[in-house]
Protein backbone atom coordinates (compact mmCIF):
# COMPACT_ATOMS: atom_id res chain seq x y z
CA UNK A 1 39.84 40.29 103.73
CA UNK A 2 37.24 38.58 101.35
CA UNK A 3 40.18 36.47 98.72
CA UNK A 4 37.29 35.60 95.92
CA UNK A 5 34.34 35.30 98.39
CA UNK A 6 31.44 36.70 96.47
CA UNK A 7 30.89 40.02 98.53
CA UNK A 8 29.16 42.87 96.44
CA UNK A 9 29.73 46.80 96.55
CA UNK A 10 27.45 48.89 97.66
CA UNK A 11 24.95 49.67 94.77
CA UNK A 12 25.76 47.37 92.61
CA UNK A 13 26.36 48.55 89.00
CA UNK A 14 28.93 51.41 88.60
CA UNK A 15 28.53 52.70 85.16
CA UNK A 16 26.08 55.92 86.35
CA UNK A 17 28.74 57.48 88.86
CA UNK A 18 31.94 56.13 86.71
CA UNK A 19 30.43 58.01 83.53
CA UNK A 20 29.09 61.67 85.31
CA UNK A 21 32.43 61.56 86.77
CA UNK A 22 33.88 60.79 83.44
CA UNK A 23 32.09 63.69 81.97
CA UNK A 24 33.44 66.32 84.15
CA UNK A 25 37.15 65.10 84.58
CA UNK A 26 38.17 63.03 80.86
CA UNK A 27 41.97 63.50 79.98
CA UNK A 28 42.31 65.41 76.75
CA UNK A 29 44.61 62.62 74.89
CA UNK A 30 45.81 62.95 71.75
CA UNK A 31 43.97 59.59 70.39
CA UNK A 32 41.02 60.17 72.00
CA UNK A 33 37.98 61.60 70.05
CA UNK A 34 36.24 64.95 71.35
CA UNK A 35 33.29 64.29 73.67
CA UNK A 36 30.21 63.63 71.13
CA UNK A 37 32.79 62.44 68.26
CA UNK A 38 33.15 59.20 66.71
CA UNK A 39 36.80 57.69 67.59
CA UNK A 40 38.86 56.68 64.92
CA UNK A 41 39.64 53.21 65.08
CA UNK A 42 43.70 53.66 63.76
CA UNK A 43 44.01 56.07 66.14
CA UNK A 44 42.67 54.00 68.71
CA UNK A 45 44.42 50.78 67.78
CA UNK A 46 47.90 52.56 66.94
CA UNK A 47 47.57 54.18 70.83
CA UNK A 48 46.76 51.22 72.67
CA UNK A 49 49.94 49.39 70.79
CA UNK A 50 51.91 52.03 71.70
CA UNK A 51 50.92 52.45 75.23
CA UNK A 52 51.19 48.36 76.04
CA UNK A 53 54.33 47.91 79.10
CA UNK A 54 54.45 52.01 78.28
CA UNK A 55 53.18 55.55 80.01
CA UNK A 56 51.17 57.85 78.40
CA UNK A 57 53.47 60.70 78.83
CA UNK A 58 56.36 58.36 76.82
CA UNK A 59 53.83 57.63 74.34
CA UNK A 60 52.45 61.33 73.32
CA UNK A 61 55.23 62.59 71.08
CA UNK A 62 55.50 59.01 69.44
CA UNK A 63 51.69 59.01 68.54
CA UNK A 64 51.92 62.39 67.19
CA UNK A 65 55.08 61.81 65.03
CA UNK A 66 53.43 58.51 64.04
CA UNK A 67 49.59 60.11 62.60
CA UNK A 68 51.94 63.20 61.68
CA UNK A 69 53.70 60.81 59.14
CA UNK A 70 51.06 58.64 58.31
CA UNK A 71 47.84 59.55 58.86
CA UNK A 72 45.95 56.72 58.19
CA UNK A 73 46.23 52.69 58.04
CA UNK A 74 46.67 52.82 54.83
CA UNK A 75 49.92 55.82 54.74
CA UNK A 76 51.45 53.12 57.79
CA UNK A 77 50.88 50.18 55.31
CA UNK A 78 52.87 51.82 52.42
CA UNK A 79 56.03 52.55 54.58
CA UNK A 80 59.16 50.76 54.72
CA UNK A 81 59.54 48.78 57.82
CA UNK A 82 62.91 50.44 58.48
CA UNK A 83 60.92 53.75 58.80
CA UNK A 84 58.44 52.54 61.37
CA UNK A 85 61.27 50.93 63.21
CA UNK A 86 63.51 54.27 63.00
CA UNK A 87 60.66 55.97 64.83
CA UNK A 88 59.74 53.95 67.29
CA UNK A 89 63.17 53.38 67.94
CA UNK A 90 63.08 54.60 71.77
CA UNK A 91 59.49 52.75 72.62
CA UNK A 92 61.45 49.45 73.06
CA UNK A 93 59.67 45.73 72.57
CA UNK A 94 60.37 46.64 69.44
CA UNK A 95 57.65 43.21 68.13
CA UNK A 96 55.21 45.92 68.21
CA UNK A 97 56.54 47.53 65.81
CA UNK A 98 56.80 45.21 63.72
CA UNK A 99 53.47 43.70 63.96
CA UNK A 100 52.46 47.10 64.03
CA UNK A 101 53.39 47.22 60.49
CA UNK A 102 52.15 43.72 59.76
CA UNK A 103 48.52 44.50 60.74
CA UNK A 104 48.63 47.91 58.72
CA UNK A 105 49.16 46.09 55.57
CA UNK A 106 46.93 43.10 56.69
CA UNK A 107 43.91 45.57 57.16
CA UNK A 108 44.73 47.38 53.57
CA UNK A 109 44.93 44.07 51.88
CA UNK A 110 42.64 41.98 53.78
CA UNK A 111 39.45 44.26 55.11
CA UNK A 112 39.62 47.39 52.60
CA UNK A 113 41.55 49.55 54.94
CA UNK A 114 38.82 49.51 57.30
CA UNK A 115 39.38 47.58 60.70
CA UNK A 116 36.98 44.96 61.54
CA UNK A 117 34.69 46.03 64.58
CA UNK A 118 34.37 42.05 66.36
CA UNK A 119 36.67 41.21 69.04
CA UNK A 120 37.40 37.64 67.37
CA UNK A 121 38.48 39.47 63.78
CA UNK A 122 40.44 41.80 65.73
CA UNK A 123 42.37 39.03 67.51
CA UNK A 124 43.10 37.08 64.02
CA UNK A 125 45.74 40.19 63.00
CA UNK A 126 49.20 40.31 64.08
CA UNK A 127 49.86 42.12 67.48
CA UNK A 128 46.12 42.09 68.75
CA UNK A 129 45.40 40.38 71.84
CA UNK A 130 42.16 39.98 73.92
CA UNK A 131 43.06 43.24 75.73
CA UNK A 132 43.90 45.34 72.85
CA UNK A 133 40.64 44.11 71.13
CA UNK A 134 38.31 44.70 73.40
CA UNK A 135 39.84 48.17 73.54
CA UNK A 136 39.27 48.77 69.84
CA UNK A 137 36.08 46.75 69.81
CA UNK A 138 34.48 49.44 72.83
CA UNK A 139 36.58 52.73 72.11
CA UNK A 140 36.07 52.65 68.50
CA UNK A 141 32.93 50.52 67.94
CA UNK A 142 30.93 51.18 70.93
CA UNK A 143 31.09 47.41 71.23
CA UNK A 144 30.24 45.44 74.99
CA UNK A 145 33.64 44.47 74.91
CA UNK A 146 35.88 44.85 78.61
CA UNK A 147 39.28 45.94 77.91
CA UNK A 148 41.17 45.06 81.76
CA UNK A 149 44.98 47.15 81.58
CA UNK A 150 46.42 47.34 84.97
CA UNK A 151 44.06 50.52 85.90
CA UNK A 152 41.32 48.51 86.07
CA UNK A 153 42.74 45.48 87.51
CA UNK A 154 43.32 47.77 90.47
CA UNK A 155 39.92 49.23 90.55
CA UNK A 156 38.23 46.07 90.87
CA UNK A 157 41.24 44.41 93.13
CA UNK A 158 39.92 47.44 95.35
CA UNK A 159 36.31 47.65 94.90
CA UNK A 160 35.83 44.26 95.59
CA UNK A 161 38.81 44.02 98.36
CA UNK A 162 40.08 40.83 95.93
CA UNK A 163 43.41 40.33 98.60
CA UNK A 164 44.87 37.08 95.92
CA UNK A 165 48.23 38.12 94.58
CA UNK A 166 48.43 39.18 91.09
CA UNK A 167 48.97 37.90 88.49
CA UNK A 168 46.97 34.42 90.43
CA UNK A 169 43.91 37.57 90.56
CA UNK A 170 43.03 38.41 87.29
CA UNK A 171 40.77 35.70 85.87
CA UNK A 172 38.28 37.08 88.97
CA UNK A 173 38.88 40.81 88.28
CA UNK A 174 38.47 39.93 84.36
CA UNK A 175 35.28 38.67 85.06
CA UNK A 176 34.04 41.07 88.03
CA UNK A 177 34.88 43.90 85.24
CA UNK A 178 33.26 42.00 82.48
CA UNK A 179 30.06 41.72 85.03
CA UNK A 180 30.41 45.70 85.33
CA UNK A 181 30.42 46.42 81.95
CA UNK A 182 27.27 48.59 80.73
CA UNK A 183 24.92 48.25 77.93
CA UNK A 184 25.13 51.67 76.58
CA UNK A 185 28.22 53.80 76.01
CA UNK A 186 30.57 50.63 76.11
CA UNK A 187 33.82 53.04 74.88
CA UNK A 188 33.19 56.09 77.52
CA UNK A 189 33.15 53.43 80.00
CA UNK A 190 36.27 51.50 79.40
CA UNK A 191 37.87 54.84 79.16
CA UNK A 192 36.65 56.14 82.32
CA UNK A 193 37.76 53.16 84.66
CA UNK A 194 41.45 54.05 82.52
CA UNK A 195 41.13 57.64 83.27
CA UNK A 196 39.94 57.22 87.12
CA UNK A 197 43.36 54.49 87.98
CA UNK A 198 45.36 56.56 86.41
CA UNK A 199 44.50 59.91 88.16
CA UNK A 200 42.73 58.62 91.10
CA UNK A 201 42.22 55.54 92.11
CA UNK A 202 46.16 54.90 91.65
CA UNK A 203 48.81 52.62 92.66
CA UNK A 204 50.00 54.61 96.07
CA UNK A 205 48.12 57.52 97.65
CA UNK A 206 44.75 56.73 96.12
CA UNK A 207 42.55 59.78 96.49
CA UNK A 208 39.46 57.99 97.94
CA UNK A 209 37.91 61.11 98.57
CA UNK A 210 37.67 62.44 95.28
CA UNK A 211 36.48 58.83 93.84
CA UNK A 212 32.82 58.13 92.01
CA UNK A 213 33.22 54.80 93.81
CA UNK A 214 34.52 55.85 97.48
CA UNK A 215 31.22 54.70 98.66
CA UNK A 216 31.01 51.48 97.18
CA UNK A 217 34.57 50.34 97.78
CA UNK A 218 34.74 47.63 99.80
CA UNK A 219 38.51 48.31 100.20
CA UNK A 220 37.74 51.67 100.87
CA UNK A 221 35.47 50.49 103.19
CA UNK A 222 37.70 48.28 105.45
CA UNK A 223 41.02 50.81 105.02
CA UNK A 224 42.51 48.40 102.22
CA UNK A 225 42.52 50.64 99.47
CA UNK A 226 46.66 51.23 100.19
CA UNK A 227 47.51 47.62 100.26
CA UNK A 228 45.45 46.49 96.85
CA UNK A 229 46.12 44.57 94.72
CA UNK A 230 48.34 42.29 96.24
CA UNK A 231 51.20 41.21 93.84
CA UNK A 232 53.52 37.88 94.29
CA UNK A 233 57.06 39.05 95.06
CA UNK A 234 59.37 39.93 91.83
CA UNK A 235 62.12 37.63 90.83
CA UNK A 236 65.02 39.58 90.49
CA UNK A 237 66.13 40.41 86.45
CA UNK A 238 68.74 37.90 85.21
CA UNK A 239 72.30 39.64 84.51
CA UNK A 240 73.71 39.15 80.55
CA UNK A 241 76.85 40.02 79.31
CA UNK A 242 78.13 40.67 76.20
CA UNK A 243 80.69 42.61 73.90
CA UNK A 244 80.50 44.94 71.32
CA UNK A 245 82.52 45.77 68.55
CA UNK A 246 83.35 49.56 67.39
CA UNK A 247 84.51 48.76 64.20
CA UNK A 248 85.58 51.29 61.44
CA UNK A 249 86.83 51.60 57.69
CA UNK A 250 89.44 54.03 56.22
CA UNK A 251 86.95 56.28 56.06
CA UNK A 252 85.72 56.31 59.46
CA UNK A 253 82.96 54.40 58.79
CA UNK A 254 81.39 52.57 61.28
CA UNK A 255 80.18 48.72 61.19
CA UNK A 256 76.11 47.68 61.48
CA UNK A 257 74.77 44.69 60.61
CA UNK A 258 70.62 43.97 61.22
CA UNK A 259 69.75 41.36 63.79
CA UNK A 260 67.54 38.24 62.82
CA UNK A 261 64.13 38.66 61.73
CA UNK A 262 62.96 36.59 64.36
CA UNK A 263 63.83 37.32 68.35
CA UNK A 264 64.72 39.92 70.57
CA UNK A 265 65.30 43.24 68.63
CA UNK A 266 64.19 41.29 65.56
CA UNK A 267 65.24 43.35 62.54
CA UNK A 268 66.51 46.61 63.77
CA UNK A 269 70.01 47.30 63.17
CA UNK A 270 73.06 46.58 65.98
CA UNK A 271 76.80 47.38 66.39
CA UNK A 272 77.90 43.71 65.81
CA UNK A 273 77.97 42.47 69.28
CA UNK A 274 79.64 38.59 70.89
CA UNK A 275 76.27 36.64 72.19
CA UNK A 276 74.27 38.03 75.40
CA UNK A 277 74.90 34.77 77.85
CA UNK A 278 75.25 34.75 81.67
CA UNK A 279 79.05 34.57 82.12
CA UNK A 280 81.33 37.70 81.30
CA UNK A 281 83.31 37.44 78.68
CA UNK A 282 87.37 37.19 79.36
CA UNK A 283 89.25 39.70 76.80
CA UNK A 284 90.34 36.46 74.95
CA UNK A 285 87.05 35.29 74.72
CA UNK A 286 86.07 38.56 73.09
CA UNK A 287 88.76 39.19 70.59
CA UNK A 288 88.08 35.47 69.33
CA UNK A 289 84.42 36.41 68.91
CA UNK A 290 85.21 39.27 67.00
CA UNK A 291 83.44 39.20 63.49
CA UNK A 292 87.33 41.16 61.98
CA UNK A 293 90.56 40.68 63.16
CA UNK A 294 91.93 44.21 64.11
CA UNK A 295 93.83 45.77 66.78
CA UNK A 296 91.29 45.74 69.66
CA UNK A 297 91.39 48.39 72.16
CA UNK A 298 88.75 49.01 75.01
CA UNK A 299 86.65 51.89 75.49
CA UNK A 300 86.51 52.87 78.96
CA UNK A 301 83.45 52.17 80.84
CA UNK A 302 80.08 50.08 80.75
CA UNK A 303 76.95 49.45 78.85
CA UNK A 304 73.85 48.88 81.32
CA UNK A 305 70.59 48.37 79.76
CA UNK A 306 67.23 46.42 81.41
CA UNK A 307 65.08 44.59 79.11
CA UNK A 308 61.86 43.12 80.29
CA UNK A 309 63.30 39.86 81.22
CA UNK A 310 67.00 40.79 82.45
CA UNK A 311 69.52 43.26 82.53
CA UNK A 312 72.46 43.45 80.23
CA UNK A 313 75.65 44.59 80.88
CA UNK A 314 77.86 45.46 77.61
CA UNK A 315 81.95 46.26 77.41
CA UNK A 316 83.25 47.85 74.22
CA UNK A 317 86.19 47.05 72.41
CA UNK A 318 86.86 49.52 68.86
CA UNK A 319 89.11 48.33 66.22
CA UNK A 320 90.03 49.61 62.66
CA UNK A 321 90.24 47.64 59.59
CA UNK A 322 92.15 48.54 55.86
CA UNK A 323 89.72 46.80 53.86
CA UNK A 324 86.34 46.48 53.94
CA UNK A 325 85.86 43.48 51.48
CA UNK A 326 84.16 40.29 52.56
CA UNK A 327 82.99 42.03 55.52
CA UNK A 328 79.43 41.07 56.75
CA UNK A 329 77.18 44.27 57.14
CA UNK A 330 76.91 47.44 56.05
CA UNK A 331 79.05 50.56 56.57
CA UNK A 332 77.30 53.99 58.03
CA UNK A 333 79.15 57.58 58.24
CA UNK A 334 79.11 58.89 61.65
CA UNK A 335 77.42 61.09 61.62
CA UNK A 336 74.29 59.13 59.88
CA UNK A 337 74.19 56.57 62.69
CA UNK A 338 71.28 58.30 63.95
CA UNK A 339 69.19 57.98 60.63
CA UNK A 340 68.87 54.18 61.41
CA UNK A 341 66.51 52.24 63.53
CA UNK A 342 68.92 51.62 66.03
CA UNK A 343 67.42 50.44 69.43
CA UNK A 344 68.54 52.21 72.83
CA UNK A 345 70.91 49.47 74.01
CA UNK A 346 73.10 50.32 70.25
CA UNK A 347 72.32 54.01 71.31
CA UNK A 348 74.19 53.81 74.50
CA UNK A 349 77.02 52.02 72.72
CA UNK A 350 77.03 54.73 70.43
CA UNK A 351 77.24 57.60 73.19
CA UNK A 352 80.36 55.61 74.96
CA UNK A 353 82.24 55.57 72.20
CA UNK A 354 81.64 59.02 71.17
CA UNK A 355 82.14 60.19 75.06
CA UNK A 356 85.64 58.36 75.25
CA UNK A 357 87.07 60.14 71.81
CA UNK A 358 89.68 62.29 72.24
CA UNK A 359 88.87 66.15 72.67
CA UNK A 360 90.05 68.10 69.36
CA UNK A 361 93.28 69.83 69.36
CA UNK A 362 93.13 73.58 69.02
């Protein structure tokens, strides 16, 4: 195995086979402008938001209930941020969404409505990092730009037989993409190294023999192509706990209050919950936590939900209260609780409760 040594492909530059190939086998996405077409750049930028730590197949019925809502920047810029977060409530790192909203109304008020085409004007609005604007930059504006998702980190890791561990890899396959990266038809290109790692050239069972590129692989070459990239070993997800509280009026409404701007699940709205922290809680604990003093009884079973950077584990206790006064939040029918933008963890909370109530009497 090479590490970083210098060792060239056969052939040298790879846009002519990527882009023929490209030609006969492009996924039909949703975003993605007809062959001939000019791309539009919301479309563009609103997909490659979407589809960051996310599969295409998650992200299709998002994007088209997104563009079938609002249409253009300008529609997304006019909404209420408690409609973008209700539907994208499901897509989780639910920043996105937010910033997603952010840079809609930033482009309106700042640039006309129009996006800026440069990679460094791209990276000034909220959301947009170096990946996402070189993916704008060369999908929408043609630009030289080299957008590297994991796709192509694994092409290159591969065609170059780069055996370093991600994530130590990637300043090398940045730049052995970057080298790669053709004059001419800048946006095809980025999209064709996408389209080949995620049909052919993919993570296990690569299907060398139907590659542009089998030739030139050095991986390929030396019976690699399996083993790349090499990744360092995954720490194991943290375990949170926490407690929520099922808490509801005369009426049978039920308690929601909106998290902090700010943070995990900034601004969407929550069954009032104890802290997440890595002890469990003890049922004192808990009912001294709780925001009302009611008669707490537990709902039978568990709350597991995995967030990027650990795993939580939620108990639920529900409680009733005779008046509603003074009471932090807001109160929601329900049968309404799934008109707000509540994320998946309150979801699950949600369907325990409503599992555990008693069946109706005939």
């Amino acid at each position: 195995m090479t590490g970083h040594r210098e060792t060239r492909p056969a052939g040298g530059g790879i846009a002519g086979p990527v882009l023929a190939w490209y030609d006969r086998h492009r996924r039909s996405l949703p975003w993605r402008a007809p062959p001939g077409a000019v791309a539009d750049p919301y479309r563009v930028w609103l997909s490659e938001i979407m589809l960051q730590q996310t599969t295409v197949a998650a992200v299709r019925p998002y994007f088209e209930a997104f563009v079938g809502r609002w249409p253009a920047v300008a529609d997304l810029a006019a909404a209420e941020l408690d409609e973008v977060l209700h539907l994208w409530a499901g897509l989780g790192y639910y920043a996105r969404a937010r910033n997603l909203h952010r840079c809609a109304r930033m482009v309106v008020a700042d640039h006309g409505g129009a996006f800026p085409a440069a990679e460094e004007e791209l990276r000034r609005l909220p959301g947009i990092g170096p990946y996402t604007a070189a993916a704008i930059a060369a999908i929408a504006f043609n630009s030289k730009a080299t957008p590297v998702d994991a796709n192509v980190e694994r092409i290159m890791a591969r065609l170059f037989a780069v055996d370093t561990p991600l994530p130590r890899a990637r300043t090398a396959l940045r730049a052995h993409a970057a080298a790669l990266t053709p004059d001419a038809r800048c946006g095809d290109h980025a999209q064709a190294l996408m389209d080949l790692g995620a049909t052919v050239c993919t993570p296990r069972g690569p299907r060398c023999g139907a590659c542009p590129l089998e030739d030139r692989c050095l991986a390929h070459r030396r019976g690699l192509a399996e083993q790349l990239p090499n990744r360092a070993p995954r720490k194991e997800r943290p375990v949170r706990h926490g407690v929520a509280f099922w808490i509801t009026a005369p009426d049978g409404a039920v308690l929601l209050r909106r998290r902090p701007e700010s943070g995990l699940l900034g601004g969407m709205v929550e069954i009032p919950s104890t802290e997440w922290r890595t002890t469990a809680w003890t049922d004192r604990e808990a009912r001294r936590a709780a925001p009302v003093e009611a008669d707490w009884e537990p709902v039978p079973g568990e709350v597991n939900h995995v967030f990027t950077h650990f795993r939580l584990e939620m108990t639920v206790l529900k409680g009733a209260v005779r008046d509603t006064a003074g009471i932090e939040g807001f109160w929601s029918p329900p049968e309404r609780l799934d008109g707000w933008a509540l994320p998946t963890a309150m979801k699950k909370i949600v369907q325990l409760v409503v599992a555990n109530r008693p069946a109706p009497r005939c």
